[in-house]
PDB file of N, CA and C in Angstrom:
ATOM      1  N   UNK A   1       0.831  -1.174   0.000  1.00  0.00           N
ATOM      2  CA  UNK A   1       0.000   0.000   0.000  1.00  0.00           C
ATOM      3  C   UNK A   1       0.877   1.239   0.000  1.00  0.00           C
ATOM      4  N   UNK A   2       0.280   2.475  -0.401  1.00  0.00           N
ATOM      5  CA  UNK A   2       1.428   3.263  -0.529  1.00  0.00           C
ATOM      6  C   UNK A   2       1.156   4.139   0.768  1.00  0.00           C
ATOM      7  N   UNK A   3       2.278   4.670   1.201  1.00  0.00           N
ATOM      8  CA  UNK A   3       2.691   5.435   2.322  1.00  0.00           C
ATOM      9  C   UNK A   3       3.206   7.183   1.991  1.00  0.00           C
ATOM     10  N   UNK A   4       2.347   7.819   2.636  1.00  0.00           N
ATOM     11  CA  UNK A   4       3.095   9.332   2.836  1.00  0.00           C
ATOM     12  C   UNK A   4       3.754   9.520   3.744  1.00  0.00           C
ATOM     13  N   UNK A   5       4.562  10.295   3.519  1.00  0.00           N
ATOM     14  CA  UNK A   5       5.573  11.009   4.585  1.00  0.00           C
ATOM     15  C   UNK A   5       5.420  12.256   4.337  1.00  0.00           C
ATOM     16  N   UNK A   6       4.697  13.073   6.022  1.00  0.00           N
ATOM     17  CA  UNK A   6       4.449  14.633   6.056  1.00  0.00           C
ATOM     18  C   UNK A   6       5.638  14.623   6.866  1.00  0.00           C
ATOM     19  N   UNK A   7       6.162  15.954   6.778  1.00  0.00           N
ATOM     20  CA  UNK A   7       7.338  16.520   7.528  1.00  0.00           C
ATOM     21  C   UNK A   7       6.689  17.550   8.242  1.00  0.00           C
ATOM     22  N   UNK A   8       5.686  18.158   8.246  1.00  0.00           N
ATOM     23  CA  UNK A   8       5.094  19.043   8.687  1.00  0.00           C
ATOM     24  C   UNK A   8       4.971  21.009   8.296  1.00  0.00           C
ATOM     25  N   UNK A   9       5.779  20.220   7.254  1.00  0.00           N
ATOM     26  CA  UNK A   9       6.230  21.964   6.279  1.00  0.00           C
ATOM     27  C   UNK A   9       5.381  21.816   5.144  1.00  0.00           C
ATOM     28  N   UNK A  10       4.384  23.129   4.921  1.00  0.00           N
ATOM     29  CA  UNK A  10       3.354  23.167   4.109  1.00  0.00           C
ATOM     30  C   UNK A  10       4.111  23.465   2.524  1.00  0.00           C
ATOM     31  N   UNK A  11       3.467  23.034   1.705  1.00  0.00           N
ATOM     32  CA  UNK A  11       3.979  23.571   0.502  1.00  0.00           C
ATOM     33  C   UNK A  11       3.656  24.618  -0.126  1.00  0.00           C
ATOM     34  N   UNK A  12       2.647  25.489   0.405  1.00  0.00           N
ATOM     35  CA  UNK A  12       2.576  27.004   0.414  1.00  0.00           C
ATOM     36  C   UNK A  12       3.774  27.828   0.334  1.00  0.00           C
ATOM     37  N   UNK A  13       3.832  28.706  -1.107  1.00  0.00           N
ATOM     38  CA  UNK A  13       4.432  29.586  -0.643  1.00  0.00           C
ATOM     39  C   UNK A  13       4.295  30.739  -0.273  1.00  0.00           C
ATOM     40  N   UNK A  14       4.746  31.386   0.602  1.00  0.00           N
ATOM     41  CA  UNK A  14       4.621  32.678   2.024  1.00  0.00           C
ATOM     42  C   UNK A  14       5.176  33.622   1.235  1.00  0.00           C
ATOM     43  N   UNK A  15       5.012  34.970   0.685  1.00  0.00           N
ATOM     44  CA  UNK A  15       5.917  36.598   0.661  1.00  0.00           C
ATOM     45  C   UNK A  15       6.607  36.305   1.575  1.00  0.00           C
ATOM     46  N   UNK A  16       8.165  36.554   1.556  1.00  0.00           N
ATOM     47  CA  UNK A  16       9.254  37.656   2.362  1.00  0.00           C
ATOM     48  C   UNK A  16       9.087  38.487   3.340  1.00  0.00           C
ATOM     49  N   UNK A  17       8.321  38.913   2.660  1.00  0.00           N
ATOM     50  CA  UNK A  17       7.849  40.728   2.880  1.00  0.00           C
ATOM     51  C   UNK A  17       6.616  41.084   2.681  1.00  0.00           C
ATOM     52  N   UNK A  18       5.542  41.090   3.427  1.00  0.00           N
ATOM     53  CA  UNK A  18       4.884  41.445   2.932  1.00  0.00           C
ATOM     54  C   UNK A  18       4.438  42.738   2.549  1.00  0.00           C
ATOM     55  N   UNK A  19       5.395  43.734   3.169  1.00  0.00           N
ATOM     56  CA  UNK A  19       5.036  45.153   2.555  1.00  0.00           C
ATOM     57  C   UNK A  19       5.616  45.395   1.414  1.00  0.00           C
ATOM     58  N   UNK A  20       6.371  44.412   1.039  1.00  0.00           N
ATOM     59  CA  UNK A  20       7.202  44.838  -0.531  1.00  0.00           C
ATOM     60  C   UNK A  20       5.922  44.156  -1.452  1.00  0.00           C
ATOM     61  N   UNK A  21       5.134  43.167  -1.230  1.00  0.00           N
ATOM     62  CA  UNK A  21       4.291  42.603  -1.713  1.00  0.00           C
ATOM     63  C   UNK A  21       2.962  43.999  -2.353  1.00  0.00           C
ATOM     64  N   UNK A  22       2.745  44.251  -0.938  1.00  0.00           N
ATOM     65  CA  UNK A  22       1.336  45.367  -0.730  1.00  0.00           C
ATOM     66  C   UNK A  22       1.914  46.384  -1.575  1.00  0.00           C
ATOM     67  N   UNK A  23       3.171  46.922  -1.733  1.00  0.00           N
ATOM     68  CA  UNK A  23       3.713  47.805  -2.376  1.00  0.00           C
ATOM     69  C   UNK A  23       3.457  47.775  -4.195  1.00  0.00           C
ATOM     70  N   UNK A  24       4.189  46.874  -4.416  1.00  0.00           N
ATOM     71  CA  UNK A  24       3.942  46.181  -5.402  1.00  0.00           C
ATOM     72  C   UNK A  24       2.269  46.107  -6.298  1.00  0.00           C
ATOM     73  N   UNK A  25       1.457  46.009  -4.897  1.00  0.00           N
ATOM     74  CA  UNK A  25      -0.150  45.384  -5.856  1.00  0.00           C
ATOM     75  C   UNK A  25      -0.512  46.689  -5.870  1.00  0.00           C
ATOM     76  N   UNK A  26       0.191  47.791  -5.122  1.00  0.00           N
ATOM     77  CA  UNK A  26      -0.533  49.648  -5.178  1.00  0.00           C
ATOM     78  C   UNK A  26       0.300  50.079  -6.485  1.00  0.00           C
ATOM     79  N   UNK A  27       1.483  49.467  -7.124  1.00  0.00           N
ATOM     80  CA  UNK A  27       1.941  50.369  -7.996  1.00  0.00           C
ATOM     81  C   UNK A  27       1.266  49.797  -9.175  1.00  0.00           C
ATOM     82  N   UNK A  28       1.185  48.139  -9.453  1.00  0.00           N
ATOM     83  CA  UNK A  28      -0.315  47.549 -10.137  1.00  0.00           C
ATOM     84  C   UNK A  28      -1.066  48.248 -10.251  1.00  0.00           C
ATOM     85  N   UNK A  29      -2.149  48.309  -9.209  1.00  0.00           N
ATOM     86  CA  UNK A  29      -3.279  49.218  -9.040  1.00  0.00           C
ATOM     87  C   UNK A  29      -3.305  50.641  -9.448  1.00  0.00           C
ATOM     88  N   UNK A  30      -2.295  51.169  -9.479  1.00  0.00           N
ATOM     89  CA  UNK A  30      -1.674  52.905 -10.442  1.00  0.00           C
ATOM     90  C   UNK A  30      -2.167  52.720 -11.446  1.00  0.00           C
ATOM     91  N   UNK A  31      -1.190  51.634 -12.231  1.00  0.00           N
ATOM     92  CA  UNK A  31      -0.871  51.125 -13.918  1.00  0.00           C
ATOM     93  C   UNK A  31      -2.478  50.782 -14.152  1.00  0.00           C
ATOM     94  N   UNK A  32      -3.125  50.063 -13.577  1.00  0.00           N
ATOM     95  CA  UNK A  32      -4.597  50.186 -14.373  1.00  0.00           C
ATOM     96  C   UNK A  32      -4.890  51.225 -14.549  1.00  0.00           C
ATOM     97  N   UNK A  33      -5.092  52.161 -13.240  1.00  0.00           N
ATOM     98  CA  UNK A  33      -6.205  52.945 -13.113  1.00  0.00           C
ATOM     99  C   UNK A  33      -6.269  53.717 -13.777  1.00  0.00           C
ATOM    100  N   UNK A  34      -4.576  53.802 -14.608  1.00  0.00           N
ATOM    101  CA  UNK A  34      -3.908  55.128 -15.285  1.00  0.00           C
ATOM    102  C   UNK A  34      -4.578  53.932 -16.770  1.00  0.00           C
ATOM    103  N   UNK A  35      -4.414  53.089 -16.712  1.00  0.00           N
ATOM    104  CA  UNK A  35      -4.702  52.394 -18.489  1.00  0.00           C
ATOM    105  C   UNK A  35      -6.294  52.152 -18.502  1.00  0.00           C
ATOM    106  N   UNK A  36      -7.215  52.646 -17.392  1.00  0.00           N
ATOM    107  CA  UNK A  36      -8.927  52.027 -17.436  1.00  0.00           C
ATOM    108  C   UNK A  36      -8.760  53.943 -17.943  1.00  0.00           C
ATOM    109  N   UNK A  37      -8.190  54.802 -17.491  1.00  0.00           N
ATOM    110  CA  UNK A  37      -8.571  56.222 -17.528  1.00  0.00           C
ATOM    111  C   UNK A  37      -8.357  56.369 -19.345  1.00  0.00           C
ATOM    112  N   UNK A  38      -6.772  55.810 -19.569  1.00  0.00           N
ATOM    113  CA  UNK A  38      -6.509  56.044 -21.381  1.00  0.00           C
ATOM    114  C   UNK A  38      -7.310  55.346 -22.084  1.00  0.00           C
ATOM    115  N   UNK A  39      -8.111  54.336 -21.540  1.00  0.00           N
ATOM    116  CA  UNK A  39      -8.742  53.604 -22.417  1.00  0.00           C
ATOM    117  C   UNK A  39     -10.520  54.339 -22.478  1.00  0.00           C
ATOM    118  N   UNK A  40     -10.832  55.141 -21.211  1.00  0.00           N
ATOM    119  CA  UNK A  40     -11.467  55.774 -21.347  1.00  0.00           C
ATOM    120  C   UNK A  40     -11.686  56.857 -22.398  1.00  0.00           C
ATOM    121  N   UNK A  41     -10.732  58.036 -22.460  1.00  0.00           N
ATOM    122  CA  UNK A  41     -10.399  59.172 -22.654  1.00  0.00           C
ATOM    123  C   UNK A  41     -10.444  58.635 -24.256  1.00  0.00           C
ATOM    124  N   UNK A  42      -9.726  57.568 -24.496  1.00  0.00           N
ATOM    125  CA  UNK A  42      -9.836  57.410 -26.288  1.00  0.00           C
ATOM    126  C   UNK A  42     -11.356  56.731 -26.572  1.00  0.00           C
ATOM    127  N   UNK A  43     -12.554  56.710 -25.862  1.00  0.00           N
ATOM    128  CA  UNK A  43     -13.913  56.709 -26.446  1.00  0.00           C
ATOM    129  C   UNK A  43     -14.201  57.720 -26.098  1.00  0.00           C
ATOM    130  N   UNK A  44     -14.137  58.637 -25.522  1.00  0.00           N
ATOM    131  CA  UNK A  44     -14.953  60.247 -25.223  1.00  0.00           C
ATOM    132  C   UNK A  44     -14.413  60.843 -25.538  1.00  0.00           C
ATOM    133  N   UNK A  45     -13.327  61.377 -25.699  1.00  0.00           N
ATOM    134  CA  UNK A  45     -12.691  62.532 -25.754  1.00  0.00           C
ATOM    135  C   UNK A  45     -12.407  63.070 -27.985  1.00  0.00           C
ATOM    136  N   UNK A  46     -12.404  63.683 -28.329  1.00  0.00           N
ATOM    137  CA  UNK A  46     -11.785  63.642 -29.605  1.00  0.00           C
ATOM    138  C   UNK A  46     -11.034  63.743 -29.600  1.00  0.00           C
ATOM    139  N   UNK A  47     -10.390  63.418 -30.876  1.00  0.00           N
ATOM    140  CA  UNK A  47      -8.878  63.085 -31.228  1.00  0.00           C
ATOM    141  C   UNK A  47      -8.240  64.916 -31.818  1.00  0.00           C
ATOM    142  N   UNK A  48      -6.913  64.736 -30.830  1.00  0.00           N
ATOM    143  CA  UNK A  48      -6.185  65.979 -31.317  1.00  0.00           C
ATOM    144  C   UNK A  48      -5.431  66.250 -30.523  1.00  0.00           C
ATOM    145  N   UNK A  49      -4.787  67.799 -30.555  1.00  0.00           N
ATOM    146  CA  UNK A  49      -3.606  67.350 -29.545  1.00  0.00           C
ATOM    147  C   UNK A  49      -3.581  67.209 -28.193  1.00  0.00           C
ATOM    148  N   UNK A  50      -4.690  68.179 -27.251  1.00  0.00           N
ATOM    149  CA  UNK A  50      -5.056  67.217 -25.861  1.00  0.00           C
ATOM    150  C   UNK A  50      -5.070  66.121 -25.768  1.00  0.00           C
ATOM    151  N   UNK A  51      -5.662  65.033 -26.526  1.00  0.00           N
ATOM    152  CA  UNK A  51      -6.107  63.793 -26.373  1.00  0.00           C
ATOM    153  C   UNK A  51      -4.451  63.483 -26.859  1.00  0.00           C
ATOM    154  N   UNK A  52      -3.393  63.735 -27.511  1.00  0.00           N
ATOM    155  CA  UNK A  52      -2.852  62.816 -27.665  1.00  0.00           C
ATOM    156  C   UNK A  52      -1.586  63.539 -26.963  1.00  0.00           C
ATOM    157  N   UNK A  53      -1.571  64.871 -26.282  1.00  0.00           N
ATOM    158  CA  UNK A  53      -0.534  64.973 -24.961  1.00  0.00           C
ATOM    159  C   UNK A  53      -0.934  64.309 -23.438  1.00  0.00           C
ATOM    160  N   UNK A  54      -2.475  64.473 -23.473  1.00  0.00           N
ATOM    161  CA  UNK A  54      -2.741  63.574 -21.738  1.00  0.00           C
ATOM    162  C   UNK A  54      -2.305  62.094 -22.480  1.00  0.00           C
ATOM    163  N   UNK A  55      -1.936  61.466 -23.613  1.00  0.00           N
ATOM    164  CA  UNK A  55      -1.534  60.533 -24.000  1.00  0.00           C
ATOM    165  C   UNK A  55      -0.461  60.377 -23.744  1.00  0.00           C
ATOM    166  N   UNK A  56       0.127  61.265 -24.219  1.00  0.00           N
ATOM    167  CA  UNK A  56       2.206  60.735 -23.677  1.00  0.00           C
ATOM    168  C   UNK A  56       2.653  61.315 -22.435  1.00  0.00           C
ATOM    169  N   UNK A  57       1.942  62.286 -21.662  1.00  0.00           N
ATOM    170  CA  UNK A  57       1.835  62.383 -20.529  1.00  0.00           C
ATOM    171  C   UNK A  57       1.639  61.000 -19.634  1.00  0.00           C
ATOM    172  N   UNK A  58       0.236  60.655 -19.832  1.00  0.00           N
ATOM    173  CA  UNK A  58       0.478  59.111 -18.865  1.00  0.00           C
ATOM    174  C   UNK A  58       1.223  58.346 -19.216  1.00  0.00           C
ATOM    175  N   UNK A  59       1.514  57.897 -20.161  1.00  0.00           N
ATOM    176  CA  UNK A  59       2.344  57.090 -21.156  1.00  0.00           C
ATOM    177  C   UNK A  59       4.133  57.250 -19.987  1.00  0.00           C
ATOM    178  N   UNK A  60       4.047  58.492 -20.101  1.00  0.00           N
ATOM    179  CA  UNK A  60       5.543  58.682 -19.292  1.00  0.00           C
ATOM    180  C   UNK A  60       5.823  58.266 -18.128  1.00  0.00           C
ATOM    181  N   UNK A  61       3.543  58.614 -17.394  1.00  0.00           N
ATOM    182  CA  UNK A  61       3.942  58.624 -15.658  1.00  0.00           C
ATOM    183  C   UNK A  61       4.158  56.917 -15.811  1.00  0.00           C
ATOM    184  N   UNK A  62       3.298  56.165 -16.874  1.00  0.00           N
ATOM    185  CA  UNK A  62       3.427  54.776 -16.628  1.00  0.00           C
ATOM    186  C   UNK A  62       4.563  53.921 -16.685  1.00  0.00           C
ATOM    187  N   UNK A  63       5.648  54.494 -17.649  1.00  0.00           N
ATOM    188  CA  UNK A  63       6.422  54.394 -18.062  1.00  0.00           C
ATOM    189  C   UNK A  63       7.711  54.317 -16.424  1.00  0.00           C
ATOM    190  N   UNK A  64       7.466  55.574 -15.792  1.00  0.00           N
ATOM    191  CA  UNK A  64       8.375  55.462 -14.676  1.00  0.00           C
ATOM    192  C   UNK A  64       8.177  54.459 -13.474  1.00  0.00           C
ATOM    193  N   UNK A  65       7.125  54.091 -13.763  1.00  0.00           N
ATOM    194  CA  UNK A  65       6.767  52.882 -12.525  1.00  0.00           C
ATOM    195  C   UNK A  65       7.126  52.048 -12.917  1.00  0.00           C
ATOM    196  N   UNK A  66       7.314  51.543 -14.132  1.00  0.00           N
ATOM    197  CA  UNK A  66       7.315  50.494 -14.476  1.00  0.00           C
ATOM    198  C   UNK A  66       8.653  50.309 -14.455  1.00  0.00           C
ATOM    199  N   UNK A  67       9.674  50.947 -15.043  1.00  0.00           N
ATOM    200  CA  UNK A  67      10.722  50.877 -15.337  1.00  0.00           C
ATOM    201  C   UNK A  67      11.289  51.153 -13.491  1.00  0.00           C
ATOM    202  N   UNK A  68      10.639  51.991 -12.783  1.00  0.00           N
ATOM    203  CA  UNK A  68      11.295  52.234 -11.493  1.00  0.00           C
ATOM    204  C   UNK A  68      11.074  50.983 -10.526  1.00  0.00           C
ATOM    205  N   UNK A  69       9.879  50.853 -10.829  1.00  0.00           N
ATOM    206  CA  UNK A  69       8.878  49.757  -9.844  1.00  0.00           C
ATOM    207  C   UNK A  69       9.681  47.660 -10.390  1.00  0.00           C
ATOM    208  N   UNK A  70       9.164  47.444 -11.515  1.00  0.00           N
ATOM    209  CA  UNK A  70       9.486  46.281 -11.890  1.00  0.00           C
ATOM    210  C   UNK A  70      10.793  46.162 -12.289  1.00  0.00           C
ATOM    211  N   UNK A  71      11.317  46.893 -12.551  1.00  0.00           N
ATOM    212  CA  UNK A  71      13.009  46.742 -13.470  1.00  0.00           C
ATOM    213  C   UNK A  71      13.842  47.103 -12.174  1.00  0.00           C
ATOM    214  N   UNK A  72      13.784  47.640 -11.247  1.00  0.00           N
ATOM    215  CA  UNK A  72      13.914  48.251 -10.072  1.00  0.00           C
ATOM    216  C   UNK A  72      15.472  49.184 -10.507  1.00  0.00           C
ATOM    217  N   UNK A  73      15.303  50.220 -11.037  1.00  0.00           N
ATOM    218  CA  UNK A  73      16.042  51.791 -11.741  1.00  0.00           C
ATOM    219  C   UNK A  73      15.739  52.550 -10.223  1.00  0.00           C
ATOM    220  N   UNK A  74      14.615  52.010  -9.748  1.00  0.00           N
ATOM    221  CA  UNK A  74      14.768  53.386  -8.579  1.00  0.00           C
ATOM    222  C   UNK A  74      15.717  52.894  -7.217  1.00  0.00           C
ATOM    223  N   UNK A  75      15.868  51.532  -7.109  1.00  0.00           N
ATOM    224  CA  UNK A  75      16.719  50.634  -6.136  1.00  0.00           C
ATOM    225  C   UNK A  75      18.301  51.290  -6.827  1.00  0.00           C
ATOM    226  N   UNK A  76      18.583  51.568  -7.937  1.00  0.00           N
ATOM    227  CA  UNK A  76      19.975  51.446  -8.504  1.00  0.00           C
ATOM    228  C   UNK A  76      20.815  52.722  -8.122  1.00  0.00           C
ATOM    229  N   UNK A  77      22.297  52.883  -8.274  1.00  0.00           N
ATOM    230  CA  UNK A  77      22.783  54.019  -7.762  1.00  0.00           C
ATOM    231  C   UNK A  77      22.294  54.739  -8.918  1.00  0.00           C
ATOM    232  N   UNK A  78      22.780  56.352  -8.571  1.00  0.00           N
ATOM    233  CA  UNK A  78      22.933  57.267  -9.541  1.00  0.00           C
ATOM    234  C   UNK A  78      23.138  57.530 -10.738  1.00  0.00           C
ATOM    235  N   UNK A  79      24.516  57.071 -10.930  1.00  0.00           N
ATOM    236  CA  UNK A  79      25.424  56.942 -11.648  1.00  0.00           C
ATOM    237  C   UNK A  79      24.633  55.625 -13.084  1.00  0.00           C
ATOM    238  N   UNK A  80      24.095  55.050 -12.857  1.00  0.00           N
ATOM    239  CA  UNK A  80      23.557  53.700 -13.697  1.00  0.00           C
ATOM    240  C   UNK A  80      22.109  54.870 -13.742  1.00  0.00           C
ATOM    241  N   UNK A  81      21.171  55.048 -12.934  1.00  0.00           N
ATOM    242  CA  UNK A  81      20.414  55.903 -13.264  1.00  0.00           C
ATOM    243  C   UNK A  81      20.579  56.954 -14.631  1.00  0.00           C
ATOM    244  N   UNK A  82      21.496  58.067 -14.106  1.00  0.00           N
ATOM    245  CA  UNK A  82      21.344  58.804 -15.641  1.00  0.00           C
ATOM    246  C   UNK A  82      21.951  58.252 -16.606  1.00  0.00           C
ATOM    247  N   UNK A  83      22.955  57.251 -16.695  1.00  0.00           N
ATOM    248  CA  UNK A  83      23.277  56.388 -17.943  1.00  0.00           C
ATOM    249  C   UNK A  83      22.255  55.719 -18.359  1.00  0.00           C
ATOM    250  N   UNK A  84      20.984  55.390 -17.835  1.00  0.00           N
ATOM    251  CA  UNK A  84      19.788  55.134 -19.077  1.00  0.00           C
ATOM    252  C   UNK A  84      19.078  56.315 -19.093  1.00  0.00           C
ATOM    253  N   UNK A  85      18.926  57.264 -18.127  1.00  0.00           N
ATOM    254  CA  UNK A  85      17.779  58.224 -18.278  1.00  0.00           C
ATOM    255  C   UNK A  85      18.445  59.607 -19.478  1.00  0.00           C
ATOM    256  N   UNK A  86      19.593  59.461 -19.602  1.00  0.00           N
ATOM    257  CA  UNK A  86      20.090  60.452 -20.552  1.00  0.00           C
ATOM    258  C   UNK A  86      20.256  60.077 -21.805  1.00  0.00           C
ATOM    259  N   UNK A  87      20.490  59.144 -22.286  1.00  0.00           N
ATOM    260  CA  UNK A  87      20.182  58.624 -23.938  1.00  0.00           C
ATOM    261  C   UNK A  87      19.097  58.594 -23.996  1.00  0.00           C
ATOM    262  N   UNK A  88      17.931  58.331 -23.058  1.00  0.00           N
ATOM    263  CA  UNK A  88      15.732  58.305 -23.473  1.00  0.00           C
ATOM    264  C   UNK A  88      15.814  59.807 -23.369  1.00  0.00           C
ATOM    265  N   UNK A  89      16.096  60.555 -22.647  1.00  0.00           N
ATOM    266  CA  UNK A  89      15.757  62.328 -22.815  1.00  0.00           C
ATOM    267  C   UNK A  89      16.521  62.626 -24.117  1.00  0.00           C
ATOM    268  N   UNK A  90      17.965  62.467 -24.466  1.00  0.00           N
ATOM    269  CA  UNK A  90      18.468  62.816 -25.570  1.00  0.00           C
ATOM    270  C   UNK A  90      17.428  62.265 -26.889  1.00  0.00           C
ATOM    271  N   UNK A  91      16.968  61.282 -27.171  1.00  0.00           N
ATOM    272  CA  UNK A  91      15.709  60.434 -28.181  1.00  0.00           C
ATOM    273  C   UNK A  91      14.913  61.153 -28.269  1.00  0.00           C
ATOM    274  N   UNK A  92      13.803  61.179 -27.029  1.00  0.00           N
ATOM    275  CA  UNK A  92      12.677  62.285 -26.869  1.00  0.00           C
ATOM    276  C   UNK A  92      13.124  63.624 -27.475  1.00  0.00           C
ATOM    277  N   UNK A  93      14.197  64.394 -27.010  1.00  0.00           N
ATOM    278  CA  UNK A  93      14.847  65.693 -27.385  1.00  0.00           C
ATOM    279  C   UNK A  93      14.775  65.964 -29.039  1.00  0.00           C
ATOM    280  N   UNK A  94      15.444  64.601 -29.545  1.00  0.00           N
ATOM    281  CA  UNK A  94      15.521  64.417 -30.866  1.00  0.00           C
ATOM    282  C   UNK A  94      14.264  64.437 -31.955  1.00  0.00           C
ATOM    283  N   UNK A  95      13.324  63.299 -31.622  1.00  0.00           N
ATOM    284  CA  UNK A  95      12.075  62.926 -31.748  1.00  0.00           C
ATOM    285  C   UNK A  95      11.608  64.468 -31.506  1.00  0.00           C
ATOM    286  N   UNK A  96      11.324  65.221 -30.429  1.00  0.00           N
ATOM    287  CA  UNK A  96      10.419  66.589 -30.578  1.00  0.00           C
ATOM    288  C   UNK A  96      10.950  67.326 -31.615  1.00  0.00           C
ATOM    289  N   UNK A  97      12.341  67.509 -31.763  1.00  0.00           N
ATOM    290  CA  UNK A  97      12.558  68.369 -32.333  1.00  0.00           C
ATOM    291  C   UNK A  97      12.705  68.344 -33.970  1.00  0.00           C
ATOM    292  N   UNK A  98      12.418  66.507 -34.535  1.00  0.00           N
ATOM    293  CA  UNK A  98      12.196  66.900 -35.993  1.00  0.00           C
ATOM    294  C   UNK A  98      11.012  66.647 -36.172  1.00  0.00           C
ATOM    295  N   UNK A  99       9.992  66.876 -35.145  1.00  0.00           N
ATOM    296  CA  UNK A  99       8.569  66.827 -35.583  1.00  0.00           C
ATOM    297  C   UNK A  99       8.445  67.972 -35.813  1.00  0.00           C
ATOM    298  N   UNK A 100       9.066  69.565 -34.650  1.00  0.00           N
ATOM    299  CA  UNK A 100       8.715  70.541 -35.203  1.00  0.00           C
ATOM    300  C   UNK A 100       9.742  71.049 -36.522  1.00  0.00           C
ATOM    301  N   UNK A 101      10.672  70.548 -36.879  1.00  0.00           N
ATOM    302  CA  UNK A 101      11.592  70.962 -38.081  1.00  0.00           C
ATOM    303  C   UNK A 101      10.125  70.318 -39.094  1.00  0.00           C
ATOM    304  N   UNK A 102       9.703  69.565 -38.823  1.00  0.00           N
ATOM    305  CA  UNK A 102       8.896  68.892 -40.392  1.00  0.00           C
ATOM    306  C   UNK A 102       7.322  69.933 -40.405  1.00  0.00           C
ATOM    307  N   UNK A 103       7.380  69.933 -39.387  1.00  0.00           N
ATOM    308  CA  UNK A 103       5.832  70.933 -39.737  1.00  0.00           C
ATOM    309  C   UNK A 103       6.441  72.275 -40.190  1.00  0.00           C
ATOM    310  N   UNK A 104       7.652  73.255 -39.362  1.00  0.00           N
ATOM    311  CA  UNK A 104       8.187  73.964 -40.347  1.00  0.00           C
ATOM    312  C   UNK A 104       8.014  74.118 -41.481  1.00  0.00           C
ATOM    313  N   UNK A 105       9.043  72.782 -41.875  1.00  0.00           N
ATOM    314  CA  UNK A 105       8.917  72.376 -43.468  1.00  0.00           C
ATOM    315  C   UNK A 105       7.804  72.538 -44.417  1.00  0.00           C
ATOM    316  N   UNK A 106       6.874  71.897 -43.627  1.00  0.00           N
ATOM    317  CA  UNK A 106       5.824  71.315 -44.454  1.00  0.00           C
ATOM    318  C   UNK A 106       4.955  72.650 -44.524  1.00  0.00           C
ATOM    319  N   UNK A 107       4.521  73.866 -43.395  1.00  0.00           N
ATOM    320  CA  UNK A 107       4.460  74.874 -43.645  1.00  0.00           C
ATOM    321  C   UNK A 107       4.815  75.785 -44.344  1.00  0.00           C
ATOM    322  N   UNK A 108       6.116  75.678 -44.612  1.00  0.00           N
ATOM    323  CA  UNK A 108       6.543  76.972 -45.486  1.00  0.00           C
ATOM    324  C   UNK A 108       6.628  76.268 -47.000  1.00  0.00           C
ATOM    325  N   UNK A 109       6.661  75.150 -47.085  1.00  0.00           N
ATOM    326  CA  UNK A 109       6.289  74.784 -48.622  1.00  0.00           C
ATOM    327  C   UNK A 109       4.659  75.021 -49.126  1.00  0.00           C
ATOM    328  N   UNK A 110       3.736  74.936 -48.315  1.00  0.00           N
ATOM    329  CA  UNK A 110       2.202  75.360 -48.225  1.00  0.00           C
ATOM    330  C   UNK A 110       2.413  77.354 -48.623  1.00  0.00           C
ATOM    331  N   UNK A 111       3.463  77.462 -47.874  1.00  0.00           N
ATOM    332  CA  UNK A 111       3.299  78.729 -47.984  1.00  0.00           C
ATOM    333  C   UNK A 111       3.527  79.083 -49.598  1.00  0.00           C
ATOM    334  N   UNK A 112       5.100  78.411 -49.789  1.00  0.00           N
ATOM    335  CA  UNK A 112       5.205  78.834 -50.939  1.00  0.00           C
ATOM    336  C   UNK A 112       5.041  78.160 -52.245  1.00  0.00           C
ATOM    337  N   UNK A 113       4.583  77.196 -52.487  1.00  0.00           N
ATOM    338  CA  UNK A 113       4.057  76.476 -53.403  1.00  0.00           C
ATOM    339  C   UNK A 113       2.744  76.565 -53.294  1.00  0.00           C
ATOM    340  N   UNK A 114       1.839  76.300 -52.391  1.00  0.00           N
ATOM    341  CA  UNK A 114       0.625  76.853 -52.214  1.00  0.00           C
ATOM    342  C   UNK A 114      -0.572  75.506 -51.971  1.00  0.00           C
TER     343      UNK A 114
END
């Protein structure tokens, strides 16, 4: 017949921590509330540039939790900090600035071609 052997140690596993846990399900709970709100805002709202700056606005705040919260960038020294946060601002920097060189563009050829 077959036989078990309990040792008396459950096979449950227990959190560490449980405030790193609770921590954790509130920065979760952010990331929806911030993606039930964008998912809102793109059926009501019209499309234009409000709707698509409160867009990269959250986009950013979500962006820092995630990267601070799960990747853990906000646990890391300094020094490793702005070595990723200064090549994504230099991109962004880049990115803004030939969107407005192209509307420029694309303006003053309207202007003068017509």
């Amino acid at each position: 017949m077959g036989h078990t052997h309990h040792s008396g140690h459950s096979n449950e596993v227990q959190p560490r921590d449980p405030a790193k846990i609770k921590h954790l399900l509130v920065v979760t709970g952010i990331l929806g509330v911030l993606t039930a709100i964008e998912f809102l805002l793109a059926f009501t709202m019209e499309r234009g540039v409000l709707l698509t700056s409160i867009f990269v606005i959250m986009t950013l705040v979500k962006t820092f939790y995630i990267v601070g919260e799960f990747m853990h960038l906000k646990y890391e020294v300094k020094v490793l900090k702005w070595a990723i946060i200064l090549p994504v601002l230099f991109i962004l920097w880049l990115i803004l600035s030939q969107l407005i060189e192209a509307t420029h563009v694309f303006n003053s050829r309207l202007e003068i071609f017509g």
